[in-house]
N, C-alpha and C. Protein backbone atom coordinates (compact mmCIF):
# COMPACT_ATOMS: atom_id res chain seq x y z
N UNK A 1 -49.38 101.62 9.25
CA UNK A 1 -49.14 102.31 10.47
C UNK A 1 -47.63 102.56 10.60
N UNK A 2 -47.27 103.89 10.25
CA UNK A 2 -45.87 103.94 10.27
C UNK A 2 -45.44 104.24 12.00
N UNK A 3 -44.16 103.54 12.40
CA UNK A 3 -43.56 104.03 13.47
C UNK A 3 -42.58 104.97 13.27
N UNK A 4 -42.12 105.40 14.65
CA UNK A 4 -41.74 106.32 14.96
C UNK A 4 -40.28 105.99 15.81
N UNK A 5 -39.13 106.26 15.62
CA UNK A 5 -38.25 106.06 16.16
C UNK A 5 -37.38 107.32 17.14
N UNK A 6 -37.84 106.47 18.61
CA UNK A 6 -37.29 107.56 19.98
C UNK A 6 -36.71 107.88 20.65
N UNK A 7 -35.92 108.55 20.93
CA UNK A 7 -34.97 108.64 22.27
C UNK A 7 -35.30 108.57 23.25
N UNK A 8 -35.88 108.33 24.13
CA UNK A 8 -36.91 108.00 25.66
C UNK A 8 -36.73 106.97 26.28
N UNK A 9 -37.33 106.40 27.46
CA UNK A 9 -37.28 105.76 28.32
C UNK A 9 -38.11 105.11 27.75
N UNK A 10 -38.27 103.90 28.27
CA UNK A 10 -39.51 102.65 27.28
C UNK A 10 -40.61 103.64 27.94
N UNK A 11 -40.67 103.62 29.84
CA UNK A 11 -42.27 103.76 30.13
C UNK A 11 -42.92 105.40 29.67
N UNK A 12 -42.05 106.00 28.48
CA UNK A 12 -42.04 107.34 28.28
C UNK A 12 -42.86 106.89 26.44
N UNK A 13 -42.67 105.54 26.05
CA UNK A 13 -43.11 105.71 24.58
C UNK A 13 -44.91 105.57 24.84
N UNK A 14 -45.04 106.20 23.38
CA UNK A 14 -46.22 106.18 22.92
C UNK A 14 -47.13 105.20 22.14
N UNK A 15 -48.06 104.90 21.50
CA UNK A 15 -48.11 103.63 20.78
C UNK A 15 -47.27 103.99 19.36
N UNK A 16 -46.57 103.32 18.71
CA UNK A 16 -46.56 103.56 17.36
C UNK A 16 -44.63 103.55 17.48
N UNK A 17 -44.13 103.95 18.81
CA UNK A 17 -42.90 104.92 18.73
C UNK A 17 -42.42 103.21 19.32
N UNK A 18 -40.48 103.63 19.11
CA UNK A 18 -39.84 102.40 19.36
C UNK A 18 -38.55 103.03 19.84
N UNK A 19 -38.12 102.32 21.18
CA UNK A 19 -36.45 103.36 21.08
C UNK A 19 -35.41 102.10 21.57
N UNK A 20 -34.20 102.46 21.73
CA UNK A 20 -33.26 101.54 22.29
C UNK A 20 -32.67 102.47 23.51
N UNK A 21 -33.05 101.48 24.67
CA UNK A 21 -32.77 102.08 25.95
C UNK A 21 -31.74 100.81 26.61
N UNK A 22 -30.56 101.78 26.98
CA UNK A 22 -29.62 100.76 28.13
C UNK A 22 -29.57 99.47 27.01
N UNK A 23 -29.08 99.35 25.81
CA UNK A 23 -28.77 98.00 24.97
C UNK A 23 -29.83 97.40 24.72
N UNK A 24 -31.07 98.03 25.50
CA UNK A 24 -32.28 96.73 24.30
C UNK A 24 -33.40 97.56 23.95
N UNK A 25 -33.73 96.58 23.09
CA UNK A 25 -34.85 97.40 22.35
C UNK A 25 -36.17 97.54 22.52
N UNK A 26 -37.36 98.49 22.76
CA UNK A 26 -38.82 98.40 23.41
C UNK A 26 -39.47 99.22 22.16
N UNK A 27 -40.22 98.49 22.07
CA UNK A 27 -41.39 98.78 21.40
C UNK A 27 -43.26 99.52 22.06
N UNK A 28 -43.81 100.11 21.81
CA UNK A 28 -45.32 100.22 22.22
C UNK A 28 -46.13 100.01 21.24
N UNK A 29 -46.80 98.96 21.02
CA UNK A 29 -48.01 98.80 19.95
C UNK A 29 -48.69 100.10 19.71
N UNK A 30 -49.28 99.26 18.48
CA UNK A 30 -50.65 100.33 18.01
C UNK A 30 -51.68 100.51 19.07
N UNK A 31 -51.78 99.63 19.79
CA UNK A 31 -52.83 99.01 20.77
C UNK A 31 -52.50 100.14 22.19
N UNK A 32 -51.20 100.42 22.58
CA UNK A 32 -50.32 100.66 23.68
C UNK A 32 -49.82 99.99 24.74
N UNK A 33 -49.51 98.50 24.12
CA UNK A 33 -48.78 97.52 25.04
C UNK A 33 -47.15 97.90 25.08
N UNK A 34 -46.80 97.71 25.97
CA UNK A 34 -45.42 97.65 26.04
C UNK A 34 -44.33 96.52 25.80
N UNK A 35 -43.84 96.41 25.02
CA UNK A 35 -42.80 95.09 24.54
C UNK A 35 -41.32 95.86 24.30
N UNK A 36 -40.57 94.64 25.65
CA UNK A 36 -39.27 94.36 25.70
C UNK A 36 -38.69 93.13 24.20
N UNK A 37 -38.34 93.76 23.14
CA UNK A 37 -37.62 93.13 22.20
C UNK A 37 -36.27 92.10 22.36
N UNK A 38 -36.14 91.64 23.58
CA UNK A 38 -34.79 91.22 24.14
C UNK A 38 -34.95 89.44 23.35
N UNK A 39 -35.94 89.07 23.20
CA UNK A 39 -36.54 88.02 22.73
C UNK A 39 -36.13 87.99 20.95
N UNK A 40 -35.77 89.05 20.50
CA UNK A 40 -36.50 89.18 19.03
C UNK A 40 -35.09 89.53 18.47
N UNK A 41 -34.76 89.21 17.10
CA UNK A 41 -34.12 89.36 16.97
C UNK A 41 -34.03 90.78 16.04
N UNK A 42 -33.43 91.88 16.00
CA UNK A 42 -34.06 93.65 15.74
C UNK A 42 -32.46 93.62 15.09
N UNK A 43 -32.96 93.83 13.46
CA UNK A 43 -32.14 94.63 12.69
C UNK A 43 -32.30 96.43 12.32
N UNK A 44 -31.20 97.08 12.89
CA UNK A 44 -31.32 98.36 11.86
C UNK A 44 -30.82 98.57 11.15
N UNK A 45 -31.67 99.09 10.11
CA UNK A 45 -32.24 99.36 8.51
C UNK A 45 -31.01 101.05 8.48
N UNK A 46 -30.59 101.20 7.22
CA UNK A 46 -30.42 102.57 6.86
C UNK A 46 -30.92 103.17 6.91
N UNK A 47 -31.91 103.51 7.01
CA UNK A 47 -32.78 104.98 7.56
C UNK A 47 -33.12 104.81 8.71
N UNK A 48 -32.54 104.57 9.89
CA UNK A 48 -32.85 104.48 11.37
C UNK A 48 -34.03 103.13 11.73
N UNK A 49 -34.88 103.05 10.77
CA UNK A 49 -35.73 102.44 11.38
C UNK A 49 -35.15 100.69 11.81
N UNK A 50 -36.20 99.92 12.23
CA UNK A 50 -36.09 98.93 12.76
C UNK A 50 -36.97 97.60 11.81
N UNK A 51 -36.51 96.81 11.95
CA UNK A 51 -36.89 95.11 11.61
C UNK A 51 -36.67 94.37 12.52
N UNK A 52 -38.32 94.17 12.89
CA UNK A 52 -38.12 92.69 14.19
C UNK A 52 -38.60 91.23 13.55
N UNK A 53 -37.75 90.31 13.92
CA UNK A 53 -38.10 88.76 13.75
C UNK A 53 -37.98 88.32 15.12
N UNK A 54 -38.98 87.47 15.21
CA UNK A 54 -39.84 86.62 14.44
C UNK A 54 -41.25 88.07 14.68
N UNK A 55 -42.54 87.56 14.56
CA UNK A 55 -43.40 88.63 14.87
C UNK A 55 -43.51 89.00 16.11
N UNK A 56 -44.10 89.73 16.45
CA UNK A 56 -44.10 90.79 18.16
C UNK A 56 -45.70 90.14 18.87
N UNK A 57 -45.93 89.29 19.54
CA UNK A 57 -46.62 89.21 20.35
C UNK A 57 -46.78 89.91 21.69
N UNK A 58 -47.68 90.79 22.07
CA UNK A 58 -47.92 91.18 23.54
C UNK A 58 -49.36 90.93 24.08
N UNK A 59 -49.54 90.63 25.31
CA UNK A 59 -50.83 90.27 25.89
C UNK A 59 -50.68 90.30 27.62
N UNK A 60 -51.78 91.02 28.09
CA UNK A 60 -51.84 91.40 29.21
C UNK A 60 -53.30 91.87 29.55
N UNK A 61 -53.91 92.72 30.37
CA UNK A 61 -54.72 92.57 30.60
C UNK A 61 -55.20 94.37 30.73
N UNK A 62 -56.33 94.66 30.42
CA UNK A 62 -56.57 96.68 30.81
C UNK A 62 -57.19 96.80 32.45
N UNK A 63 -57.61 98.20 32.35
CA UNK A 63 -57.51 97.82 34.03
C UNK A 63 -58.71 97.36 34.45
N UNK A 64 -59.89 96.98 33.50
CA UNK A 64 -60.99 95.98 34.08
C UNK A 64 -60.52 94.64 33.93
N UNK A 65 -59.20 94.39 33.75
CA UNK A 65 -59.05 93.10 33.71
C UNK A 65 -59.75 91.91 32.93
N UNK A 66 -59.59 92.82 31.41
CA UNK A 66 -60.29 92.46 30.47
C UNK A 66 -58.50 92.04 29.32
N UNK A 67 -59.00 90.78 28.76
CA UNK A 67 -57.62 90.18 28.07
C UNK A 67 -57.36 91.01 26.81
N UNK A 68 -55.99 91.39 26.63
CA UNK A 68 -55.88 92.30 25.61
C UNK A 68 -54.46 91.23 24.71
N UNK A 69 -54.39 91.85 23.83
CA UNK A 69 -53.38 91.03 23.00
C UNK A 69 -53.09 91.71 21.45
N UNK A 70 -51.99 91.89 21.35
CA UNK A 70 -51.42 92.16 19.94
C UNK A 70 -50.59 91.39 19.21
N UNK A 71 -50.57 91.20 17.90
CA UNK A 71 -49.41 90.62 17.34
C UNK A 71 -49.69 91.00 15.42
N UNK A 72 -48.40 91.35 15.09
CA UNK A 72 -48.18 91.17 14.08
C UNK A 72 -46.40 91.44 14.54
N UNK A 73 -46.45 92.68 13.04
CA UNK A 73 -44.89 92.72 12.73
C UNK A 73 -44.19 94.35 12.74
N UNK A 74 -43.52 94.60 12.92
CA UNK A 74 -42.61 95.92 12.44
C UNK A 74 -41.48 95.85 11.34
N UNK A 75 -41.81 96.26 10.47
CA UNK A 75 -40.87 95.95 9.48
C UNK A 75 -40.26 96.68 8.57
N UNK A 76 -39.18 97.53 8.30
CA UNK A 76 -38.71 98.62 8.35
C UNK A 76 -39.60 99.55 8.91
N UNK A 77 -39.46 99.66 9.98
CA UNK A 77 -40.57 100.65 11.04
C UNK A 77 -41.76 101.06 11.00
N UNK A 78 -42.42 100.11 10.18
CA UNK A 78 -43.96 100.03 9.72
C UNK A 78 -44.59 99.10 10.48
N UNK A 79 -45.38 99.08 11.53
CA UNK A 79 -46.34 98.42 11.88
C UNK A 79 -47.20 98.15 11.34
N UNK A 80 -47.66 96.73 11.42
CA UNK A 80 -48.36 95.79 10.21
C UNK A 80 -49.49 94.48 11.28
N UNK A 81 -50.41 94.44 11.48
CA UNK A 81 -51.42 93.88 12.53
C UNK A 81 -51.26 92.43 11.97
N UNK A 82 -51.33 90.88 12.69
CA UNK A 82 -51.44 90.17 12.32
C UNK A 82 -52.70 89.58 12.31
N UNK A 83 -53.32 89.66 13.36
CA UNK A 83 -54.51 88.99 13.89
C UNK A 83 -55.84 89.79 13.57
């Protein structure tokens, strides 16, 4: 799952896309969770893209209030599922 690197507002990304807004970095899963990277430590790569450590956990809930959850990795701007 390749990502996509954005110029936008976090609540403007899509799943897949990643941008750096105001000094930190946000991510949107494959899934379409939203993750603040402020936690993580995010190298950029020579070709724009991104490397996050440790892996990206997000979990929250859809609007039946049914438990949702993602985690793996982004790694030179490839999204990669852990679970």
């Amino acid at each position: 799952m390749i990502g996509k690197r954005v110029e936008k507002e976090p609540h403007q990304l899509y799943p897949y896309e990643y941008t750096k807004f105001r000094g930190t970095w946000y991510a949107m899963t494959p899934n379409g969770m939203l993750s603040n990277l402020s936690g993580h430590a995010v190298m950029e790569n020579g070709d724009r893209t991104i490397t996050v450590t440790p892996s990206i956990r997000v979990t929250g809930a859809d609007e039946s209030g049914n438990g949702i959850t993602w985690h793996g990795y982004l790694t030179l701007g490839v999204w990669r599922t852990l679970d």
